[in-house]
PDB file of N, CA and C in Angstrom:
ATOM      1  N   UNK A   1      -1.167   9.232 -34.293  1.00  0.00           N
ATOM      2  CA  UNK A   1      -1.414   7.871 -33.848  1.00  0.00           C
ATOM      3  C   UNK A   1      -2.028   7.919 -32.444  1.00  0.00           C
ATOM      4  N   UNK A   2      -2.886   6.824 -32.391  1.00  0.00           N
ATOM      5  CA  UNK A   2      -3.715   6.993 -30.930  1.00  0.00           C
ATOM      6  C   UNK A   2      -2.670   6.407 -30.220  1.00  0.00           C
ATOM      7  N   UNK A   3      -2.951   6.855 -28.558  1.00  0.00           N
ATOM      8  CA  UNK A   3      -2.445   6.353 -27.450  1.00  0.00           C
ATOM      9  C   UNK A   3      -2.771   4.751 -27.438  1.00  0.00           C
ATOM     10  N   UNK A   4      -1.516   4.066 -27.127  1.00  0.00           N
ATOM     11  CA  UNK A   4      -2.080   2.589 -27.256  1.00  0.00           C
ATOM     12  C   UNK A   4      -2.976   2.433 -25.575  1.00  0.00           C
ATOM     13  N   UNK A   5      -3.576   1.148 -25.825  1.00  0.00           N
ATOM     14  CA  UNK A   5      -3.412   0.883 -24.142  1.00  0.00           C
ATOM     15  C   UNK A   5      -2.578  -0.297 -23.420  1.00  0.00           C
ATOM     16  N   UNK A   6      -2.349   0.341 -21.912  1.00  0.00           N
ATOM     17  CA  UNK A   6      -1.084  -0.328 -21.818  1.00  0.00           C
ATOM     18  C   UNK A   6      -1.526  -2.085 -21.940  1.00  0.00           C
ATOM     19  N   UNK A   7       0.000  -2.953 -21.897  1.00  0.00           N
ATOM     20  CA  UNK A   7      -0.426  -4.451 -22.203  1.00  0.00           C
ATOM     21  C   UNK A   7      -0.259  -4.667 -20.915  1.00  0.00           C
ATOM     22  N   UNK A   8       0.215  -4.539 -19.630  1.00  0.00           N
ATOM     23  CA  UNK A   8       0.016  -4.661 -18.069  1.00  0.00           C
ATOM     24  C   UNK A   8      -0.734  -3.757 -17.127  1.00  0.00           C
ATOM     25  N   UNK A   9      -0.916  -4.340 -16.168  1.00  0.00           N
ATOM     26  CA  UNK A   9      -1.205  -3.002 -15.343  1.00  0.00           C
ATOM     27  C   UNK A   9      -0.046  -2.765 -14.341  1.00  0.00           C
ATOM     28  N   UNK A  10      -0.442  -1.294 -13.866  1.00  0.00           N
ATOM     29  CA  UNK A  10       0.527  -0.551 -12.962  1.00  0.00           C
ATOM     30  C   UNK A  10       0.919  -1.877 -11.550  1.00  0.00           C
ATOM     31  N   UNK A  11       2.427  -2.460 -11.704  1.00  0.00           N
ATOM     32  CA  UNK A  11       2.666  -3.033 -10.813  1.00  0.00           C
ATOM     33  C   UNK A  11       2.251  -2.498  -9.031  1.00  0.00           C
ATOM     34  N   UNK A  12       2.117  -1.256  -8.601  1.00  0.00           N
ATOM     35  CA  UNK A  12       2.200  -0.758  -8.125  1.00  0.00           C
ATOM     36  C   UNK A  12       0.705  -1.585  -7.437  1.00  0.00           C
ATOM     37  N   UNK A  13      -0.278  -1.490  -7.933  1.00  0.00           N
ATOM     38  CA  UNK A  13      -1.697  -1.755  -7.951  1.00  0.00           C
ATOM     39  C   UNK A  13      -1.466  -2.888  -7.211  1.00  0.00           C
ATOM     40  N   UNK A  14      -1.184  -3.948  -7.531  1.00  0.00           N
ATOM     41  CA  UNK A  14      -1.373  -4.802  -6.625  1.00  0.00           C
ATOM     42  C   UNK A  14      -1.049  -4.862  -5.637  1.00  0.00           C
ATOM     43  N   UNK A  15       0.416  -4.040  -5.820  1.00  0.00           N
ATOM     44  CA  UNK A  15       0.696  -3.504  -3.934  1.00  0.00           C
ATOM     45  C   UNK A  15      -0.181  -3.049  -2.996  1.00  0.00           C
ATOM     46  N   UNK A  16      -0.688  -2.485  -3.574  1.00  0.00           N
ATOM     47  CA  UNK A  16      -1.745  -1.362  -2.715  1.00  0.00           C
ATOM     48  C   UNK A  16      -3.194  -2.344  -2.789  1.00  0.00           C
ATOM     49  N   UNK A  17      -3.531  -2.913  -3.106  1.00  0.00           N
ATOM     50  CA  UNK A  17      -4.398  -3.461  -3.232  1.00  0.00           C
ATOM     51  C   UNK A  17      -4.508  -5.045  -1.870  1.00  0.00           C
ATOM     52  N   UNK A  18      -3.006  -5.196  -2.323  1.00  0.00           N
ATOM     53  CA  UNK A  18      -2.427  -6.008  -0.620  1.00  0.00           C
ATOM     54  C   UNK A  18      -2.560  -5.577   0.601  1.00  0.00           C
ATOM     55  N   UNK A  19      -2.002  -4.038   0.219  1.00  0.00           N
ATOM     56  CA  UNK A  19      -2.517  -3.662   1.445  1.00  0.00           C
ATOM     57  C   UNK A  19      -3.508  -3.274   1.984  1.00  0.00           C
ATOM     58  N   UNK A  20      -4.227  -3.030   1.254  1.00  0.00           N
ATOM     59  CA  UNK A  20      -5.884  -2.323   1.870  1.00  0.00           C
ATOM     60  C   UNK A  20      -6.764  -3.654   2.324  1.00  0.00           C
ATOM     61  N   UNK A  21      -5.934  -5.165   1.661  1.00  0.00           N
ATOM     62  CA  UNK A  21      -6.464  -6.332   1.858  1.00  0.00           C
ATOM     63  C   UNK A  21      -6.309  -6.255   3.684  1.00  0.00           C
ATOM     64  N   UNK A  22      -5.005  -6.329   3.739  1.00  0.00           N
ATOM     65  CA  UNK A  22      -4.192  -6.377   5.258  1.00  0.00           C
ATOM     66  C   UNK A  22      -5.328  -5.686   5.870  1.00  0.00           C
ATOM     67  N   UNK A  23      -5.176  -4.421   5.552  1.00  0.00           N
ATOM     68  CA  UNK A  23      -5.870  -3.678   6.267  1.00  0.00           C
ATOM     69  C   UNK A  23      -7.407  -3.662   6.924  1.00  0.00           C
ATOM     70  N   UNK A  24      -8.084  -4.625   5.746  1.00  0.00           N
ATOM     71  CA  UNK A  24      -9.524  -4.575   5.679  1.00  0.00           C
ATOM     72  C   UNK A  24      -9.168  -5.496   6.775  1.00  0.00           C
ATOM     73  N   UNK A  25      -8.541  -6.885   6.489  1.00  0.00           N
ATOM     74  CA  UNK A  25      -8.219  -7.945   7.572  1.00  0.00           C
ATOM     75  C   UNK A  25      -7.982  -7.625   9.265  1.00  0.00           C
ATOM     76  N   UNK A  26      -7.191  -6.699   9.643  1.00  0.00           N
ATOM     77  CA  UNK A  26      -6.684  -6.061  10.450  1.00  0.00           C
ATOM     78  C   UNK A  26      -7.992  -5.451  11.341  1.00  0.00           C
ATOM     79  N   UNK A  27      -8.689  -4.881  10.442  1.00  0.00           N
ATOM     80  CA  UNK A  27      -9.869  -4.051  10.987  1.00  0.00           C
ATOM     81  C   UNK A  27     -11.216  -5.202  11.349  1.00  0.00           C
ATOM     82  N   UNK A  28     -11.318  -6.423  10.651  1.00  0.00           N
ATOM     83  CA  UNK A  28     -11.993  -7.426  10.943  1.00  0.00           C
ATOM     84  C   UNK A  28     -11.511  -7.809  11.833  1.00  0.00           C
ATOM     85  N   UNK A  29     -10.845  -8.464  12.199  1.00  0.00           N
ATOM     86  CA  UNK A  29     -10.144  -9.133  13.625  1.00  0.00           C
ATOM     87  C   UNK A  29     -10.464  -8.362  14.659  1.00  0.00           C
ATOM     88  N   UNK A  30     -10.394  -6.891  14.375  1.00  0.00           N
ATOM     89  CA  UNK A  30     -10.744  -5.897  15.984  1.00  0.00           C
ATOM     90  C   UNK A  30     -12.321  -5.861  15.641  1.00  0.00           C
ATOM     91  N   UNK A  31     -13.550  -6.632  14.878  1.00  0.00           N
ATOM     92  CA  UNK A  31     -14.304  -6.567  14.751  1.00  0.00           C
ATOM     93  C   UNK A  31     -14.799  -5.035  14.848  1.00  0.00           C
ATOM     94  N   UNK A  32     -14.184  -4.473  13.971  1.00  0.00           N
ATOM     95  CA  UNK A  32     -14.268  -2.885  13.789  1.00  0.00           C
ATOM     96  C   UNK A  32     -14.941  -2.907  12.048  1.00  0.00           C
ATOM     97  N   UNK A  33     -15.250  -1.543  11.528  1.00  0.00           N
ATOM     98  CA  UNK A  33     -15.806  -1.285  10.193  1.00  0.00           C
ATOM     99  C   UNK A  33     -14.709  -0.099  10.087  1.00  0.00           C
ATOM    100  N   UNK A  34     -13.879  -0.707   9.281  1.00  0.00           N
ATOM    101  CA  UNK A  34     -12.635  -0.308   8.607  1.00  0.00           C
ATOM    102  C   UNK A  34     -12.639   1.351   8.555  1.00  0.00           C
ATOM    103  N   UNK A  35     -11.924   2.632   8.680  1.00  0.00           N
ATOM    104  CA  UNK A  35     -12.128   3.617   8.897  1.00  0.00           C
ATOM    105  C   UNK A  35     -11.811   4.486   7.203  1.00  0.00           C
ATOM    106  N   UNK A  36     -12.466   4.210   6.395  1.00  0.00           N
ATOM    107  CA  UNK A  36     -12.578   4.560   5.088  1.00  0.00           C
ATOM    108  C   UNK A  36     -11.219   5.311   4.356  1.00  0.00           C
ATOM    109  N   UNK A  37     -11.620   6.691   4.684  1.00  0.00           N
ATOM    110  CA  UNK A  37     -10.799   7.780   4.582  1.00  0.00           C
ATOM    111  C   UNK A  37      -9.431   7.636   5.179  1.00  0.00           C
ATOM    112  N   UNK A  38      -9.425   6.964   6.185  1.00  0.00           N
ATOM    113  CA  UNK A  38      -7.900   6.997   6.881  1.00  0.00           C
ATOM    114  C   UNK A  38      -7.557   5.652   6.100  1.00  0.00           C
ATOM    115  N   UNK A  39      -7.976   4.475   5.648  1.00  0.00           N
ATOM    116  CA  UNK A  39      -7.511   3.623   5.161  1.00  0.00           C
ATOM    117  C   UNK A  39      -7.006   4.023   3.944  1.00  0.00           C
ATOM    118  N   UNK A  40      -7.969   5.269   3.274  1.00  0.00           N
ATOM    119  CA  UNK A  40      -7.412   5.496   1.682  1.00  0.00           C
ATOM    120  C   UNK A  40      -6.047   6.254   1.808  1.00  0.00           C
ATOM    121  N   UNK A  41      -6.134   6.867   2.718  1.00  0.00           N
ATOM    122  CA  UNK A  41      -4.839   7.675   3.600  1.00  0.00           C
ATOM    123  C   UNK A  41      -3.582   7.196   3.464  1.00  0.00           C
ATOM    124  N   UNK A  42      -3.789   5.628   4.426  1.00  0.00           N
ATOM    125  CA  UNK A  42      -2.208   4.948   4.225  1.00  0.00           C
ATOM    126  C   UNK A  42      -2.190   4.624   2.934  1.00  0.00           C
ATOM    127  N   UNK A  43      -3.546   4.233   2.098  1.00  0.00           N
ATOM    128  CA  UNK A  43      -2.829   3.596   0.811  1.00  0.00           C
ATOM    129  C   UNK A  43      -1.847   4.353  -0.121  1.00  0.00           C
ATOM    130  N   UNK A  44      -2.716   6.197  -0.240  1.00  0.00           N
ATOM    131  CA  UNK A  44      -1.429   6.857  -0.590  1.00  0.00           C
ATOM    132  C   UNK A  44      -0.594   7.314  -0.135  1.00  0.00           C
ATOM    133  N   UNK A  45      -0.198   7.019   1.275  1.00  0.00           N
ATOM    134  CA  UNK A  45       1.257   7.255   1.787  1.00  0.00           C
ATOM    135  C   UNK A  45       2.239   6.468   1.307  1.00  0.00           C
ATOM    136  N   UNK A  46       1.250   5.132   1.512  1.00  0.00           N
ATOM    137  CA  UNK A  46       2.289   3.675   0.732  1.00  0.00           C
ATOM    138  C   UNK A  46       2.850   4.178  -0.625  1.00  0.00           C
ATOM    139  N   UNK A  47       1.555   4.969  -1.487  1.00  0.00           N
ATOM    140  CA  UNK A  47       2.037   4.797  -2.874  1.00  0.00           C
ATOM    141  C   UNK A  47       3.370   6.352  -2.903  1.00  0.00           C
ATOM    142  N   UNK A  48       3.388   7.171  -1.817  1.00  0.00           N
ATOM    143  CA  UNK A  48       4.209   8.326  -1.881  1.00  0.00           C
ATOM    144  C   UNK A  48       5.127   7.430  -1.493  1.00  0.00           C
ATOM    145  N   UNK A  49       5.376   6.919  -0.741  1.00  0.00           N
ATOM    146  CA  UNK A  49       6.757   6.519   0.240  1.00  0.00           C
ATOM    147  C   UNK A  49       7.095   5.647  -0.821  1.00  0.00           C
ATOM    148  N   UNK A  50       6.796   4.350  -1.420  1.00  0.00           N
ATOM    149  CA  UNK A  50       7.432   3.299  -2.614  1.00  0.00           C
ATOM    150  C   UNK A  50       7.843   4.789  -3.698  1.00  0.00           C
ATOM    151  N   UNK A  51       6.844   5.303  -4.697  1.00  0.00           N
ATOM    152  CA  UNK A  51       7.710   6.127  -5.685  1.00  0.00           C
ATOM    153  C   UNK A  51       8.853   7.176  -5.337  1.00  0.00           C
ATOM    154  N   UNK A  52       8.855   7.314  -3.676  1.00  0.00           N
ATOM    155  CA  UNK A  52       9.905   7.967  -3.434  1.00  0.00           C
ATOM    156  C   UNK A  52      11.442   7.233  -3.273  1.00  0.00           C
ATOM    157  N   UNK A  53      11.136   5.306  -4.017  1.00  0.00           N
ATOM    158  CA  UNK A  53      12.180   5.261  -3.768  1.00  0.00           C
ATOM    159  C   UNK A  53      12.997   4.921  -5.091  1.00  0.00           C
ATOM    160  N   UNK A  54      13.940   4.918  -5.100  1.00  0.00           N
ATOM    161  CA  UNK A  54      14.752   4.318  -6.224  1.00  0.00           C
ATOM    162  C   UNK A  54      14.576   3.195  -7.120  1.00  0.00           C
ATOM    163  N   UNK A  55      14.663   3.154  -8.532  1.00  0.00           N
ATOM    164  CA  UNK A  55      13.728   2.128  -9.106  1.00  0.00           C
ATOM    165  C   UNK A  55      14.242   0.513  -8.348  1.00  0.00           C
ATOM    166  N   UNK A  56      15.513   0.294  -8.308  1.00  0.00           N
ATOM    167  CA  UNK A  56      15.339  -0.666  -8.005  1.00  0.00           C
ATOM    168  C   UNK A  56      15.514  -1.415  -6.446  1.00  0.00           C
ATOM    169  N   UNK A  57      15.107  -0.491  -5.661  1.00  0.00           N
ATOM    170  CA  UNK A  57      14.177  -0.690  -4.128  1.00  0.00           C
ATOM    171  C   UNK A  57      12.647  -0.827  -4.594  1.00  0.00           C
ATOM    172  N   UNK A  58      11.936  -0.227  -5.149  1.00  0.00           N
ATOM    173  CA  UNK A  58      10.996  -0.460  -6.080  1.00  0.00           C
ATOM    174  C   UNK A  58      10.512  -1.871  -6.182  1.00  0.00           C
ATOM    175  N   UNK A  59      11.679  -2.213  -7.178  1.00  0.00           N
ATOM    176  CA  UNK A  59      11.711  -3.796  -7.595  1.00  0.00           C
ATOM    177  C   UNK A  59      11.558  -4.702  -6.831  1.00  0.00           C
ATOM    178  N   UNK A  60      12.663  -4.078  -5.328  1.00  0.00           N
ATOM    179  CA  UNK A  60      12.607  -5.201  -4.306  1.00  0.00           C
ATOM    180  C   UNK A  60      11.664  -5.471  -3.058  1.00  0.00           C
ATOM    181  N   UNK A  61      10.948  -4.499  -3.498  1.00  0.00           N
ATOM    182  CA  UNK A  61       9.459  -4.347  -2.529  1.00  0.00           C
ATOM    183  C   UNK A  61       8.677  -5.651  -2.787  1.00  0.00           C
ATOM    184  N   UNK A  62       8.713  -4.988  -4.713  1.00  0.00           N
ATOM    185  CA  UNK A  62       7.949  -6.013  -5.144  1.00  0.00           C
ATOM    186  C   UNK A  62       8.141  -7.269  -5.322  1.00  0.00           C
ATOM    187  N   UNK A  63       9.198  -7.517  -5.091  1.00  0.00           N
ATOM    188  CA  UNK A  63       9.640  -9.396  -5.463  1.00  0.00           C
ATOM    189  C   UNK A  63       9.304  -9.917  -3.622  1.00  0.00           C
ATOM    190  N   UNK A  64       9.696  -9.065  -2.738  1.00  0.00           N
ATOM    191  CA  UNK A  64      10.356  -9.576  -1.315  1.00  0.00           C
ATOM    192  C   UNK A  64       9.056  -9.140  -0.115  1.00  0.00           C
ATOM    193  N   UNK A  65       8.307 -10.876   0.190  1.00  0.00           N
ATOM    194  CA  UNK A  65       7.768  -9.649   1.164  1.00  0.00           C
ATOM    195  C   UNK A  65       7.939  -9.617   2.594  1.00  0.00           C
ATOM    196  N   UNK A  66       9.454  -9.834   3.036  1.00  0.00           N
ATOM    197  CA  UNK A  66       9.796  -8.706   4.212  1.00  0.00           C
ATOM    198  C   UNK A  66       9.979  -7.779   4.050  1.00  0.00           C
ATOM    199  N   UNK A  67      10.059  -7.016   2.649  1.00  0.00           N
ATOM    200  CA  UNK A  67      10.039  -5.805   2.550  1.00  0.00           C
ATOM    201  C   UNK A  67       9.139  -5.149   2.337  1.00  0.00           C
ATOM    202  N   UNK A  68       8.029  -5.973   1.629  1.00  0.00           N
ATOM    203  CA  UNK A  68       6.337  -5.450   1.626  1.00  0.00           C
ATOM    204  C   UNK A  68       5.829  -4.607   2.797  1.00  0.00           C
ATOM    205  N   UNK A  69       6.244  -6.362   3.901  1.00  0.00           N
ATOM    206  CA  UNK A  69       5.684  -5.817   4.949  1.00  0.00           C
ATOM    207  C   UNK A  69       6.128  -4.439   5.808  1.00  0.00           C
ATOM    208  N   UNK A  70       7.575  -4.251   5.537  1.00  0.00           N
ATOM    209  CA  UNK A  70       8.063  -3.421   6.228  1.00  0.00           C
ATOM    210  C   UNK A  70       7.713  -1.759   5.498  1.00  0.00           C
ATOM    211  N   UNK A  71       7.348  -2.029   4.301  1.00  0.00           N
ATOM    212  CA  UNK A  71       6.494  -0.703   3.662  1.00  0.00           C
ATOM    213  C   UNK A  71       5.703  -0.683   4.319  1.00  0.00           C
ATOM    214  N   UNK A  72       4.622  -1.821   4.326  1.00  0.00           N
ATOM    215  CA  UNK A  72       3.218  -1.720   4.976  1.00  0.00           C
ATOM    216  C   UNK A  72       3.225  -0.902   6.317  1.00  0.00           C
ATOM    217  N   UNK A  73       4.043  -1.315   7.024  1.00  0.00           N
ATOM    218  CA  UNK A  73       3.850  -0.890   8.483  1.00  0.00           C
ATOM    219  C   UNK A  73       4.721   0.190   7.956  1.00  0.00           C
ATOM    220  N   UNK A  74       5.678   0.924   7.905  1.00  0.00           N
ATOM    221  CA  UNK A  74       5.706   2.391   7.730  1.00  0.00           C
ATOM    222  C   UNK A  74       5.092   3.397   7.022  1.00  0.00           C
ATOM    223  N   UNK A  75       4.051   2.642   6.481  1.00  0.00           N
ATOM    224  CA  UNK A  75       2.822   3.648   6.044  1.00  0.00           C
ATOM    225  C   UNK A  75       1.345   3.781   6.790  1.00  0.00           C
ATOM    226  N   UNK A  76       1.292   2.560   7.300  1.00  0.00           N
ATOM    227  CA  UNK A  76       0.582   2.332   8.515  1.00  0.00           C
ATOM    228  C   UNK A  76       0.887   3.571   9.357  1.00  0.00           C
ATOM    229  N   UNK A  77       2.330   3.539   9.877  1.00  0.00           N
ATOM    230  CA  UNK A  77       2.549   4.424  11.041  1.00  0.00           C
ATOM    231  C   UNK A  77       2.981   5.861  10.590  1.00  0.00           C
ATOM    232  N   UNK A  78       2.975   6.053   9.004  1.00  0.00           N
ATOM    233  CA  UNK A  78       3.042   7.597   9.116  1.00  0.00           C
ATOM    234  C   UNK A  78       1.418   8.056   8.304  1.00  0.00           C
ATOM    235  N   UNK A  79       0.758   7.479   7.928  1.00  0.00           N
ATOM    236  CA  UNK A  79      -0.745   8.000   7.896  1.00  0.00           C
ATOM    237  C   UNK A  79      -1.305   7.958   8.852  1.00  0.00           C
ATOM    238  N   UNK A  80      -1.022   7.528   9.816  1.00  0.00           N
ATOM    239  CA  UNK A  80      -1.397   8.492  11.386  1.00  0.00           C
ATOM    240  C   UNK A  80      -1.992   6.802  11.876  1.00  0.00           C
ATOM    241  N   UNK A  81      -2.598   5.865  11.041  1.00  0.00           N
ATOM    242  CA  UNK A  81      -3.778   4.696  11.174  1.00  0.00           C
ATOM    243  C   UNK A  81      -2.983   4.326  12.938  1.00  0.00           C
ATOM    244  N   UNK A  82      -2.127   4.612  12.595  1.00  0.00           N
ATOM    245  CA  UNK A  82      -1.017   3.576  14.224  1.00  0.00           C
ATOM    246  C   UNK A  82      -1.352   4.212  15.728  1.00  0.00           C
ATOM    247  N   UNK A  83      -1.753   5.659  15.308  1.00  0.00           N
ATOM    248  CA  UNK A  83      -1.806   6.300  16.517  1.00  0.00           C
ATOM    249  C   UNK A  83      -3.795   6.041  16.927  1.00  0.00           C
ATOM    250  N   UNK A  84      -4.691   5.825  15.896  1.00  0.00           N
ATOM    251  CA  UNK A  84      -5.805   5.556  16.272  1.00  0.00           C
ATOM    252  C   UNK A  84      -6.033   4.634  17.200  1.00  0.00           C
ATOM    253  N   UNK A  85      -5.102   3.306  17.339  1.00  0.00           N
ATOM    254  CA  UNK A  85      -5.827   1.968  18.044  1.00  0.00           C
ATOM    255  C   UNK A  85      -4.005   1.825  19.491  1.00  0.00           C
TER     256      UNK A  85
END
């Protein structure tokens, strides 16, 4: 039997997709051109640091966003992006 395809997409995605929003935002305001590679950087730190956590911290990332944000900025500050500006 073939592999189906899935009926959602990876919740995860839109996380990351928030954030690179933030980010693009972030980098507009300092009327800067967003730093590519280091932006793709935090996105997979974000995505290491969330699957490193327990499913349902996971969950509460995703429902809560003081906790979004508080991912956001600790991936911010361990893909190095914090020490650039």
């Amino acid at each position: 039997m073939p592999d189906a395809l899935p009926t959602h997409s990876d919740p995860f995605h839109a996380l990351k997709d928030e954030f690179r929003h933030h980010l693009e935002t972030f980098y507009a305001g300092l009327k800067l051109a967003p730093p590519y590679e280091s932006v793709e950087k935090a996105v997979r730190t974000l995505t290491t640091l969330v699957h490193a956590l327990p499913k349902e911290a996971q969950v509460r990332i995703l429902s809560d966003p003081t906790q979004r944000w508080q991912m956001f900025q600790r991936a911010f500050d361990a893909s190095g992006l914090a020490k650039k500006h």
